[in-house]
PDB file of N, CA and C in Angstrom:
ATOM      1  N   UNK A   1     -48.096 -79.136 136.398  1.00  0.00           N
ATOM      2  CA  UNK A   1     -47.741 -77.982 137.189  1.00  0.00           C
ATOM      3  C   UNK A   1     -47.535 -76.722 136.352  1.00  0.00           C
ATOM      4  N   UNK A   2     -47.354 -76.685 135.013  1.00  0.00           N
ATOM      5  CA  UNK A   2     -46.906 -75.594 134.169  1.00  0.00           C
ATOM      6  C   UNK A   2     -48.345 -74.973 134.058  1.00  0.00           C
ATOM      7  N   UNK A   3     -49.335 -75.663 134.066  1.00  0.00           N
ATOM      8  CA  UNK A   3     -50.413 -74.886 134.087  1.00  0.00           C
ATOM      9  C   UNK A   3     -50.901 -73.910 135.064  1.00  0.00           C
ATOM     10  N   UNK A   4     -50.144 -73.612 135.870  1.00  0.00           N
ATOM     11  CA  UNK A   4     -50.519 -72.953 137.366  1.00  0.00           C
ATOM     12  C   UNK A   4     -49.565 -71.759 137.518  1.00  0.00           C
ATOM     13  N   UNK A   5     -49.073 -71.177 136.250  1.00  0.00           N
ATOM     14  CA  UNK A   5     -48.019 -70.293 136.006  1.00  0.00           C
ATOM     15  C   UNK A   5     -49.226 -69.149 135.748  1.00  0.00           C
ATOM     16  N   UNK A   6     -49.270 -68.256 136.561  1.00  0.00           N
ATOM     17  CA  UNK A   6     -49.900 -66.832 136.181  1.00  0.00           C
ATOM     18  C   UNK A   6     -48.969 -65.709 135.551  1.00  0.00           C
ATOM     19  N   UNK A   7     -49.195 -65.536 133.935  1.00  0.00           N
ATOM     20  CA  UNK A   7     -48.382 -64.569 133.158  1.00  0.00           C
ATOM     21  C   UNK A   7     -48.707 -63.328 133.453  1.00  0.00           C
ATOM     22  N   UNK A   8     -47.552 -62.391 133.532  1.00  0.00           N
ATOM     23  CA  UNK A   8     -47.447 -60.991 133.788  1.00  0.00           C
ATOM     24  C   UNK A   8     -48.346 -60.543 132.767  1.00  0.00           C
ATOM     25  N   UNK A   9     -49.087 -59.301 133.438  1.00  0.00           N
ATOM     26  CA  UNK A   9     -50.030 -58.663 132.305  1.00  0.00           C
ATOM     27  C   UNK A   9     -49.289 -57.885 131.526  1.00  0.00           C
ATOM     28  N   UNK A  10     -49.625 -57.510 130.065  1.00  0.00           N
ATOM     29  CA  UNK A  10     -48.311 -56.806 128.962  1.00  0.00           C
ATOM     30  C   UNK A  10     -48.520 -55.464 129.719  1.00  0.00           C
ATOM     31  N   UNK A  11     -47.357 -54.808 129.423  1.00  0.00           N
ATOM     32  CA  UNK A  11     -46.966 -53.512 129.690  1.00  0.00           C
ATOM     33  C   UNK A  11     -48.195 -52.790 129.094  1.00  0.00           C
ATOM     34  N   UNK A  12     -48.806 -51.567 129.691  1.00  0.00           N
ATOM     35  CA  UNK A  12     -49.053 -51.107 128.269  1.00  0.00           C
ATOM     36  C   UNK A  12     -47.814 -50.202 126.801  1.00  0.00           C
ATOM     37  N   UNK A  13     -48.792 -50.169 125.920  1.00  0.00           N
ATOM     38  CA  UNK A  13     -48.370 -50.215 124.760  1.00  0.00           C
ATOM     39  C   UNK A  13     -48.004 -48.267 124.690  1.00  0.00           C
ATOM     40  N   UNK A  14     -47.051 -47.954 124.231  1.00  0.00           N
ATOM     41  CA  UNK A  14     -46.377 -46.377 124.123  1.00  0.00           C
ATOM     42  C   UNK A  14     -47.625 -45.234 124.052  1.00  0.00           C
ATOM     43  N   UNK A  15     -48.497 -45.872 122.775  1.00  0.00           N
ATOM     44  CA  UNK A  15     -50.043 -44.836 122.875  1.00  0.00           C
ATOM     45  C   UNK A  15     -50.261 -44.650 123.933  1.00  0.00           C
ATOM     46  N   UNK A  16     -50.926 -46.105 124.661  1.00  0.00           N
ATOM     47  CA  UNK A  16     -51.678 -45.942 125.644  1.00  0.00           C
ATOM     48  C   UNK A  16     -50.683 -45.014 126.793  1.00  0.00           C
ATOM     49  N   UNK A  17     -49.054 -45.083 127.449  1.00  0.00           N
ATOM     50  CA  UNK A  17     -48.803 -44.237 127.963  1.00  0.00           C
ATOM     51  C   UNK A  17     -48.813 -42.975 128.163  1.00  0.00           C
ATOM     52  N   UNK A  18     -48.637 -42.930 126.613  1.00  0.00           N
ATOM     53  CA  UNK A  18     -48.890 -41.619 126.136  1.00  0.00           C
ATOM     54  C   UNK A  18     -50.037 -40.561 126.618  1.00  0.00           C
ATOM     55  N   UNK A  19     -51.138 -41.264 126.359  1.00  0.00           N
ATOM     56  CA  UNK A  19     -52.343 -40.693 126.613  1.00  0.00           C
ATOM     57  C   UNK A  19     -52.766 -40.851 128.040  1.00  0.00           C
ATOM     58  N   UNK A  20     -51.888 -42.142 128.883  1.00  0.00           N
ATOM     59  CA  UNK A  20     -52.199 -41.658 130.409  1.00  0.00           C
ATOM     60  C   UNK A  20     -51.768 -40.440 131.031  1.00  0.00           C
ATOM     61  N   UNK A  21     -50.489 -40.361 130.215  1.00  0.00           N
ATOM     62  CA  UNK A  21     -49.209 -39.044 131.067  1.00  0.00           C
ATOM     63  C   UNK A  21     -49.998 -37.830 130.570  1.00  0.00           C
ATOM     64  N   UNK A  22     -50.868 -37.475 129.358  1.00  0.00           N
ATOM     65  CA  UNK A  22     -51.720 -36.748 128.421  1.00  0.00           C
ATOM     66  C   UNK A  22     -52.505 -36.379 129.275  1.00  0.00           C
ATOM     67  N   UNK A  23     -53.784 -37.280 129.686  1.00  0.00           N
ATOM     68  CA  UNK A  23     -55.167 -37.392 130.896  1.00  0.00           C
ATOM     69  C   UNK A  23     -54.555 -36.700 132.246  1.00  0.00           C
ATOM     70  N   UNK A  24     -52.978 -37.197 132.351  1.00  0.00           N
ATOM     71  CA  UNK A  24     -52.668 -36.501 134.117  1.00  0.00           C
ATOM     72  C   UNK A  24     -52.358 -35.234 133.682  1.00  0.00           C
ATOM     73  N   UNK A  25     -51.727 -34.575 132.869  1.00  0.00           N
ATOM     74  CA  UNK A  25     -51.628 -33.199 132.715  1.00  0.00           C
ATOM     75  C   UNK A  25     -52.735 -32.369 132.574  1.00  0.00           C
ATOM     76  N   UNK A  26     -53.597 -32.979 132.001  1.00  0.00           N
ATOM     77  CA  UNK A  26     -55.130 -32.310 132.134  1.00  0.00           C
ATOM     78  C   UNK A  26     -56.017 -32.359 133.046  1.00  0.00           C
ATOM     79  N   UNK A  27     -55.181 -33.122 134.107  1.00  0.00           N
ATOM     80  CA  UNK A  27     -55.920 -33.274 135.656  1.00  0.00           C
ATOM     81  C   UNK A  27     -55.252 -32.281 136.217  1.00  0.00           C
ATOM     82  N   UNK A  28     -53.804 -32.182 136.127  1.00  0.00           N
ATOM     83  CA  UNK A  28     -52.953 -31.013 136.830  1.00  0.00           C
ATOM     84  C   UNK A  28     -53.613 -29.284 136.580  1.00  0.00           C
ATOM     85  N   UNK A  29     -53.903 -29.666 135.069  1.00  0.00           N
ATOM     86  CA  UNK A  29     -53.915 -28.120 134.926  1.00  0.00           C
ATOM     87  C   UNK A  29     -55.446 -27.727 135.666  1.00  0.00           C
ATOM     88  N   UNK A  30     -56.534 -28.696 135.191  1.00  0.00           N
ATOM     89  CA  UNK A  30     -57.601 -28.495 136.332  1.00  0.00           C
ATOM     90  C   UNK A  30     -57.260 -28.075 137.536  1.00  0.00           C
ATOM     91  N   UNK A  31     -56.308 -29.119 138.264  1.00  0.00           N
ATOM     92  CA  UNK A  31     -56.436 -28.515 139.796  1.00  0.00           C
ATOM     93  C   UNK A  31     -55.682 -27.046 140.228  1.00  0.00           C
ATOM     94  N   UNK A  32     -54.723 -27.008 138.988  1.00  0.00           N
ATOM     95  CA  UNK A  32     -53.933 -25.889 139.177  1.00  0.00           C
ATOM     96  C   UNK A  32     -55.062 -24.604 138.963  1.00  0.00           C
ATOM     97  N   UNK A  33     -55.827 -24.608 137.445  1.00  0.00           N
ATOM     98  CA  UNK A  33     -57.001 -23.632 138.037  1.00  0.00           C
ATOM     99  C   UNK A  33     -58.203 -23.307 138.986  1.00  0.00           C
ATOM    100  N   UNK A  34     -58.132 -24.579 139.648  1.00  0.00           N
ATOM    101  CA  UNK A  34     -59.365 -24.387 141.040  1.00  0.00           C
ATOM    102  C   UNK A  34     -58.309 -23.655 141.862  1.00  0.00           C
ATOM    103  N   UNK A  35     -56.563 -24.273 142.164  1.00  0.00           N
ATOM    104  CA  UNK A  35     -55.899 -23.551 143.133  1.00  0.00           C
ATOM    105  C   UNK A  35     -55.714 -22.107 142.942  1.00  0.00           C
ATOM    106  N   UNK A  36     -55.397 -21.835 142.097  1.00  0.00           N
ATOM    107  CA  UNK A  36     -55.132 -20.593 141.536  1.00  0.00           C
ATOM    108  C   UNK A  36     -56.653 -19.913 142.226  1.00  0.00           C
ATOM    109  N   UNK A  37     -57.379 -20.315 141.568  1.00  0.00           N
ATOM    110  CA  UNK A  37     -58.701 -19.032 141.933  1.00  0.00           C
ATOM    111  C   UNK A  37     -59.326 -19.387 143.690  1.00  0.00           C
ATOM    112  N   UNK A  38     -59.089 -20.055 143.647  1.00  0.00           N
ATOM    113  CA  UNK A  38     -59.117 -20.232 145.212  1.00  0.00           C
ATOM    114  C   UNK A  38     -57.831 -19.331 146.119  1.00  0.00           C
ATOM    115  N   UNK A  39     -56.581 -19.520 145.617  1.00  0.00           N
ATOM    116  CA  UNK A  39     -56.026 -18.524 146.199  1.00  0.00           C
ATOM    117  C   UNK A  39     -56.343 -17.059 145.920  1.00  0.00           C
ATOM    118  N   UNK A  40     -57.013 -16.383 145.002  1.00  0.00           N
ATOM    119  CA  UNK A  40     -57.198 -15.407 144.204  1.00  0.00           C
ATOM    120  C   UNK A  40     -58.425 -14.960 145.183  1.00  0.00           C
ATOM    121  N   UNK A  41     -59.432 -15.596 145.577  1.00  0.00           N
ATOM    122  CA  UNK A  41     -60.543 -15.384 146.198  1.00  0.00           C
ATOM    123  C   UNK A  41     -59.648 -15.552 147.804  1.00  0.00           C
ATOM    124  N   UNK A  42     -58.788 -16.266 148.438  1.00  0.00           N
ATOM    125  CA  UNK A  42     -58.585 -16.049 149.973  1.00  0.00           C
ATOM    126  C   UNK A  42     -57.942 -14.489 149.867  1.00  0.00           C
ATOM    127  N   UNK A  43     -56.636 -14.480 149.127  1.00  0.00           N
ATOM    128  CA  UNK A  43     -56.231 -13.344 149.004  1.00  0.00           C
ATOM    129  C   UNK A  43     -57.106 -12.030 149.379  1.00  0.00           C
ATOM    130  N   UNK A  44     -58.307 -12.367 148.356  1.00  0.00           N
ATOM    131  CA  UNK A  44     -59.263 -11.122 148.432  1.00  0.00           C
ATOM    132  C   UNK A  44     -60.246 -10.581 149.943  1.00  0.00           C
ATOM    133  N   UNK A  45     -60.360 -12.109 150.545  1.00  0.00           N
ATOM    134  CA  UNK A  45     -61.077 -12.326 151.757  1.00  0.00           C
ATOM    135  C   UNK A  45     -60.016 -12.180 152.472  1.00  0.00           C
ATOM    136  N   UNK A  46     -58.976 -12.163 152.574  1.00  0.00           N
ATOM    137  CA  UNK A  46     -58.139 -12.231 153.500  1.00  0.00           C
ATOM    138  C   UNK A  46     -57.651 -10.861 153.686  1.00  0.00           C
ATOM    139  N   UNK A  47     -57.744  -9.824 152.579  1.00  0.00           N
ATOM    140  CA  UNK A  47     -57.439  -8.250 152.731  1.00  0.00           C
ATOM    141  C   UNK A  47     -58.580  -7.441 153.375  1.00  0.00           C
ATOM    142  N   UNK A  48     -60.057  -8.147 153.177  1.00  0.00           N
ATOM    143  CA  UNK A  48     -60.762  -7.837 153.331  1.00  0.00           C
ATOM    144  C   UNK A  48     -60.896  -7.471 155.437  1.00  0.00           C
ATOM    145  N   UNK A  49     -60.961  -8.759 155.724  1.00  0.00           N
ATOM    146  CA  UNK A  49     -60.858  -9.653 157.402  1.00  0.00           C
ATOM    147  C   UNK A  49     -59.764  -8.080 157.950  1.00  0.00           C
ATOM    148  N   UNK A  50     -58.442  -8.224 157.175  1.00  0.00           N
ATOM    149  CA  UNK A  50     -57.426  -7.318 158.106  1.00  0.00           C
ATOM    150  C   UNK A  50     -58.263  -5.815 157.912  1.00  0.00           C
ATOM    151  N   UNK A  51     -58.502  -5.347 157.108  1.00  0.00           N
ATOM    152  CA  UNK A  51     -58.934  -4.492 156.772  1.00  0.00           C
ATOM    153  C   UNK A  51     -60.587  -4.062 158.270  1.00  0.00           C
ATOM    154  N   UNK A  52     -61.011  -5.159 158.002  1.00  0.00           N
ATOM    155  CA  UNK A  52     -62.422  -4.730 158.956  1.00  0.00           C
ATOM    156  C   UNK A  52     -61.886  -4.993 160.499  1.00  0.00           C
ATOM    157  N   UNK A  53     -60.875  -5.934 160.737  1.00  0.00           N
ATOM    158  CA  UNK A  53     -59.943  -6.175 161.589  1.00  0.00           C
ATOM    159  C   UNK A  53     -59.662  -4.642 162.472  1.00  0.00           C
ATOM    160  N   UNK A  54     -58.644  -3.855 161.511  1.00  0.00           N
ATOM    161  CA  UNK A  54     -58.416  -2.787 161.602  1.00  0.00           C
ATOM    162  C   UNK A  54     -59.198  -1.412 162.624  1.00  0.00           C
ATOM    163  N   UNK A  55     -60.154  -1.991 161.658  1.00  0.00           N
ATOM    164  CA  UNK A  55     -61.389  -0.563 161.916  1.00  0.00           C
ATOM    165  C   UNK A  55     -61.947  -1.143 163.264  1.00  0.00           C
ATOM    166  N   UNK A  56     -62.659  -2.690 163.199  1.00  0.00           N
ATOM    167  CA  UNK A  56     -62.893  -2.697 165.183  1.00  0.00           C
ATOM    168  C   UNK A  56     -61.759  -2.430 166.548  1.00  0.00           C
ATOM    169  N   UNK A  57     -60.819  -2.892 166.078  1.00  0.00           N
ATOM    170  CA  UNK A  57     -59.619  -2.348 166.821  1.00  0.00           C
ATOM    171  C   UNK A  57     -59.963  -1.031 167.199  1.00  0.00           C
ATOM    172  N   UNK A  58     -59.794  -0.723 166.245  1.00  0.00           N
ATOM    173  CA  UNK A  58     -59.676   1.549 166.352  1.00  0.00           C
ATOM    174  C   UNK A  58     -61.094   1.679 167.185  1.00  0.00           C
ATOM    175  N   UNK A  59     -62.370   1.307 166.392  1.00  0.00           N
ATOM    176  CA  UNK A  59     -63.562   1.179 167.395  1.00  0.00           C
ATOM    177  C   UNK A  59     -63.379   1.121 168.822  1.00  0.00           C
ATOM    178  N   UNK A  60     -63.035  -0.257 169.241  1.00  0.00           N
ATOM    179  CA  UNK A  60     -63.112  -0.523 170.259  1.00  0.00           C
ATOM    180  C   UNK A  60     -62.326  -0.052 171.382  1.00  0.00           C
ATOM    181  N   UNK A  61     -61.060   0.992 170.965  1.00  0.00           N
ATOM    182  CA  UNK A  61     -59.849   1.603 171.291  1.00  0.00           C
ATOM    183  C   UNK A  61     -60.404   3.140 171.751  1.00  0.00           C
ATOM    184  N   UNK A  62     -61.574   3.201 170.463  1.00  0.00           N
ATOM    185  CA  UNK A  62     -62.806   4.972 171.011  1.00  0.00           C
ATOM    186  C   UNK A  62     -63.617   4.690 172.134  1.00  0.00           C
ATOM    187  N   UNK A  63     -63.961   3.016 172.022  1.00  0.00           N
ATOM    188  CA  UNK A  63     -65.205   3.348 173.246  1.00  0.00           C
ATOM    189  C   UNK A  63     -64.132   2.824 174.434  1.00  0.00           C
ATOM    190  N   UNK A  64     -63.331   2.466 174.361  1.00  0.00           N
ATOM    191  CA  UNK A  64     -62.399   1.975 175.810  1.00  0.00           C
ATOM    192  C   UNK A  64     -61.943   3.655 175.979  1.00  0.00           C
ATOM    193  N   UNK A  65     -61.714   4.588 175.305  1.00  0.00           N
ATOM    194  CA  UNK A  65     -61.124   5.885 175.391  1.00  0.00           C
ATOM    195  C   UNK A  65     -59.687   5.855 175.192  1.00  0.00           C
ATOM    196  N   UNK A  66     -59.014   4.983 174.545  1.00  0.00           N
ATOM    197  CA  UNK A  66     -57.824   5.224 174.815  1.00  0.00           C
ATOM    198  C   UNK A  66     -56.793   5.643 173.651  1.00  0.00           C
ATOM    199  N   UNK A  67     -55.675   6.024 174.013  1.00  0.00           N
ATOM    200  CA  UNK A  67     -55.256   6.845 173.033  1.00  0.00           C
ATOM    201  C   UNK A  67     -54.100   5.795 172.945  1.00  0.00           C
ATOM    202  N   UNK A  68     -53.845   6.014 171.324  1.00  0.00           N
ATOM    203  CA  UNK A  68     -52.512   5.880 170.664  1.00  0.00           C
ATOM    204  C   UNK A  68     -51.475   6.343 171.388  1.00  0.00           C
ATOM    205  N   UNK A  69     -50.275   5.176 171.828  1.00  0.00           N
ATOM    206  CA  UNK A  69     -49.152   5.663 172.678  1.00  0.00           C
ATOM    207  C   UNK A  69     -47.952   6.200 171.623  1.00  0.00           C
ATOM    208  N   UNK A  70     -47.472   7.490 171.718  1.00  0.00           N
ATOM    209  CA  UNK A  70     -46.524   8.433 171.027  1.00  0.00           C
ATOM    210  C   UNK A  70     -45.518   7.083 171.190  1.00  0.00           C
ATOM    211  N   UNK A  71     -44.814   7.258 170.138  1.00  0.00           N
ATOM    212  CA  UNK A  71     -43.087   6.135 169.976  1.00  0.00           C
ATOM    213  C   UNK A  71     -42.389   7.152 170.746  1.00  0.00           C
ATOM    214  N   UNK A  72     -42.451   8.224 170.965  1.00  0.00           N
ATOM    215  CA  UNK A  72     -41.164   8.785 171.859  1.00  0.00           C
ATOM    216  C   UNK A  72     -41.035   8.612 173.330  1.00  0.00           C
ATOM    217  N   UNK A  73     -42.536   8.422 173.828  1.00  0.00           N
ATOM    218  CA  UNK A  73     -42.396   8.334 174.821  1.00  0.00           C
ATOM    219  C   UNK A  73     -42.610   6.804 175.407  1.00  0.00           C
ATOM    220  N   UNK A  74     -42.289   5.462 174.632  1.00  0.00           N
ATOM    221  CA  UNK A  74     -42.146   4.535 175.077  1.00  0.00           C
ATOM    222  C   UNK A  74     -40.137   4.346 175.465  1.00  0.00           C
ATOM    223  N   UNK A  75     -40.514   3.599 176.707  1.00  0.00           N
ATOM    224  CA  UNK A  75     -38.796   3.547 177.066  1.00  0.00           C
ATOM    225  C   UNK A  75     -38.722   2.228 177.370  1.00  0.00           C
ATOM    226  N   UNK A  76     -37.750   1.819 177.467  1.00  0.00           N
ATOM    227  CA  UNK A  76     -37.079   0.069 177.569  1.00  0.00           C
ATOM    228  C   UNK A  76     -36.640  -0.013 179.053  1.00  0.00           C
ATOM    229  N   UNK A  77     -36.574  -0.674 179.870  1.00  0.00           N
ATOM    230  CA  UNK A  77     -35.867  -0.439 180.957  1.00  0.00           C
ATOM    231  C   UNK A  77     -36.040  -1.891 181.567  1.00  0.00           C
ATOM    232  N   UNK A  78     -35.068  -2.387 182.318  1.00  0.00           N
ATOM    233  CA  UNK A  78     -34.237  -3.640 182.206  1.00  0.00           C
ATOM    234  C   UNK A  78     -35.161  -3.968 183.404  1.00  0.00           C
ATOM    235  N   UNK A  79     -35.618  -5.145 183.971  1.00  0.00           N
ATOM    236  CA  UNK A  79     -36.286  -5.333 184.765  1.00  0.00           C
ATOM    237  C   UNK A  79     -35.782  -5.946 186.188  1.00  0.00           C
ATOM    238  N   UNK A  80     -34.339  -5.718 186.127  1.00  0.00           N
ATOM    239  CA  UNK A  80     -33.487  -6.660 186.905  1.00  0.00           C
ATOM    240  C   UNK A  80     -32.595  -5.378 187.115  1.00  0.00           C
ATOM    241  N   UNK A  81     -31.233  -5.765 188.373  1.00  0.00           N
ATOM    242  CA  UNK A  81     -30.345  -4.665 188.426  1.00  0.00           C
ATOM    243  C   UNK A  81     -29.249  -5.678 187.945  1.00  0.00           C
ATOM    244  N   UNK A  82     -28.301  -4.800 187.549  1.00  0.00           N
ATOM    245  CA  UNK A  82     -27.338  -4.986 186.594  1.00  0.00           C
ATOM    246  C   UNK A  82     -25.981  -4.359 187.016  1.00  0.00           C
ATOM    247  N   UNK A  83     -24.979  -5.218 186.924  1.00  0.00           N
ATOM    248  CA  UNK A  83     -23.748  -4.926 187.090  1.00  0.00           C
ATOM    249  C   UNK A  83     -22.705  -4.565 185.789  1.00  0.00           C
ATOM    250  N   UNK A  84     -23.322  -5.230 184.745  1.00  0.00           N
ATOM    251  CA  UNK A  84     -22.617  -5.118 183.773  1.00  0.00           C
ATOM    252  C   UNK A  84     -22.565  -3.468 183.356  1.00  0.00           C
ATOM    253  N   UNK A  85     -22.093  -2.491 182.294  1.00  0.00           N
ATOM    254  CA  UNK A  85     -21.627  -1.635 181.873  1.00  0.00           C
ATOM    255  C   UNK A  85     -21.474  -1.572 180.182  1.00  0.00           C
ATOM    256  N   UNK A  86     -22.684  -1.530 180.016  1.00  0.00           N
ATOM    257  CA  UNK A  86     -23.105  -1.587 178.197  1.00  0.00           C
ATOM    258  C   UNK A  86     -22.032  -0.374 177.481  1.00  0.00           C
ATOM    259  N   UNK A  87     -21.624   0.182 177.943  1.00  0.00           N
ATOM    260  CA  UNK A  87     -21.146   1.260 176.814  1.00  0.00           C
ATOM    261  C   UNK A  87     -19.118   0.669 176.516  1.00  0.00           C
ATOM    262  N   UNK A  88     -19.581   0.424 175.339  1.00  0.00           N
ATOM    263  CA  UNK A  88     -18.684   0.057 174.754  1.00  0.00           C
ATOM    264  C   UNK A  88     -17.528   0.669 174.148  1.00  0.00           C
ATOM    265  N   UNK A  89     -16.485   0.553 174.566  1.00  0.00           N
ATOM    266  CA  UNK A  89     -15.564   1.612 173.568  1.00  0.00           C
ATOM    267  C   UNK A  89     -14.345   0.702 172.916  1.00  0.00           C
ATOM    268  N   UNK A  90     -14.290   1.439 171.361  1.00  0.00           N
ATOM    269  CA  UNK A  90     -13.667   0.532 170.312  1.00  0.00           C
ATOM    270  C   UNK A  90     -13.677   1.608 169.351  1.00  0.00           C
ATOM    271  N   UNK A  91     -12.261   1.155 168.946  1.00  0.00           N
ATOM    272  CA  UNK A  91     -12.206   2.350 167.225  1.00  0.00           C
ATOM    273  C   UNK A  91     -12.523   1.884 166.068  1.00  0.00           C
ATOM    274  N   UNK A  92     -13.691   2.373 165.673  1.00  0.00           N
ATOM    275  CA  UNK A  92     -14.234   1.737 164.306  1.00  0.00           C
ATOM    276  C   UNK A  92     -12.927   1.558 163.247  1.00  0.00           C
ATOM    277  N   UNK A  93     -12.269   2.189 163.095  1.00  0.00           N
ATOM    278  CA  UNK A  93     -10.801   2.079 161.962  1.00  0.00           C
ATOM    279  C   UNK A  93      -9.641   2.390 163.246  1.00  0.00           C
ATOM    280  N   UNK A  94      -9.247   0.980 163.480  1.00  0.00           N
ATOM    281  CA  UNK A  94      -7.888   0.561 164.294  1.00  0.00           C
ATOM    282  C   UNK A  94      -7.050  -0.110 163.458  1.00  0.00           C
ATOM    283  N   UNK A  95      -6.014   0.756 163.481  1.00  0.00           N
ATOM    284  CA  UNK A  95      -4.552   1.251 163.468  1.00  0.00           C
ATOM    285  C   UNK A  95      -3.828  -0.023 163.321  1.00  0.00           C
ATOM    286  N   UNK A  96      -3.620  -0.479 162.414  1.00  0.00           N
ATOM    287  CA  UNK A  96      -2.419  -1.791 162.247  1.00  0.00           C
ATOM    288  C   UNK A  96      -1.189  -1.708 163.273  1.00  0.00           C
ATOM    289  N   UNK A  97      -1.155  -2.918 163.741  1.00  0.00           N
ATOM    290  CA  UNK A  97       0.187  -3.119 164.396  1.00  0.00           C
ATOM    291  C   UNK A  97       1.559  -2.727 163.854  1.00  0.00           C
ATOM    292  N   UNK A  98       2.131  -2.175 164.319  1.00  0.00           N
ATOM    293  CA  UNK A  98       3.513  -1.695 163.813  1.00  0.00           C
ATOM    294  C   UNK A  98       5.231  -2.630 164.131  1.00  0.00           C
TER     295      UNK A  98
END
């Protein structure tokens, strides 16, 4: 029966770790420079897109005719009626109790 004992394979040996942990850092830094320039190139395509983005907007804003709405004359107005009474009164610097 002792013959039917399957021995653990040896560890490897400190070199050989060595040079695996060695091989993965030189896989990292590879992928780190494909990521890198791959982000470097979306970046560039991606300023590009908003950019042409931009300009059909405005295009398509000339042939619809329509104009840019002024900020002053947009107003907020509550879409419901309301009982409550927003204006608040409070003294920014109140007076310690005496």
């Amino acid at each position: 029966m002792a013959n039917n004992v399957v021995n653990f394979p040896k560890s490897p040996s400190v070199e050989q770790r060595i040079e695996m942990k060695q091989q993965r850092l030189r896989e990292l830094e590879t992928e780190n420079d494909y990521i890198s320039a791959d982000i470097k190139h979306l970046t560039k395509v991606h300023a590009s897109n908003l950019k042409e983005y931009g300009k059909l907007v405005k295009e398509l804003a000339a042939l619809w005719k329509l104009e840019a709405p002024e900020e002053e004359s947009i107003e907020f107005e509550a879409d419901f009626d309301s009982d409550f009474d927003f204006d608040f009164e409070f003294d920014v610097n109140p007076e310690e109790d005496k």
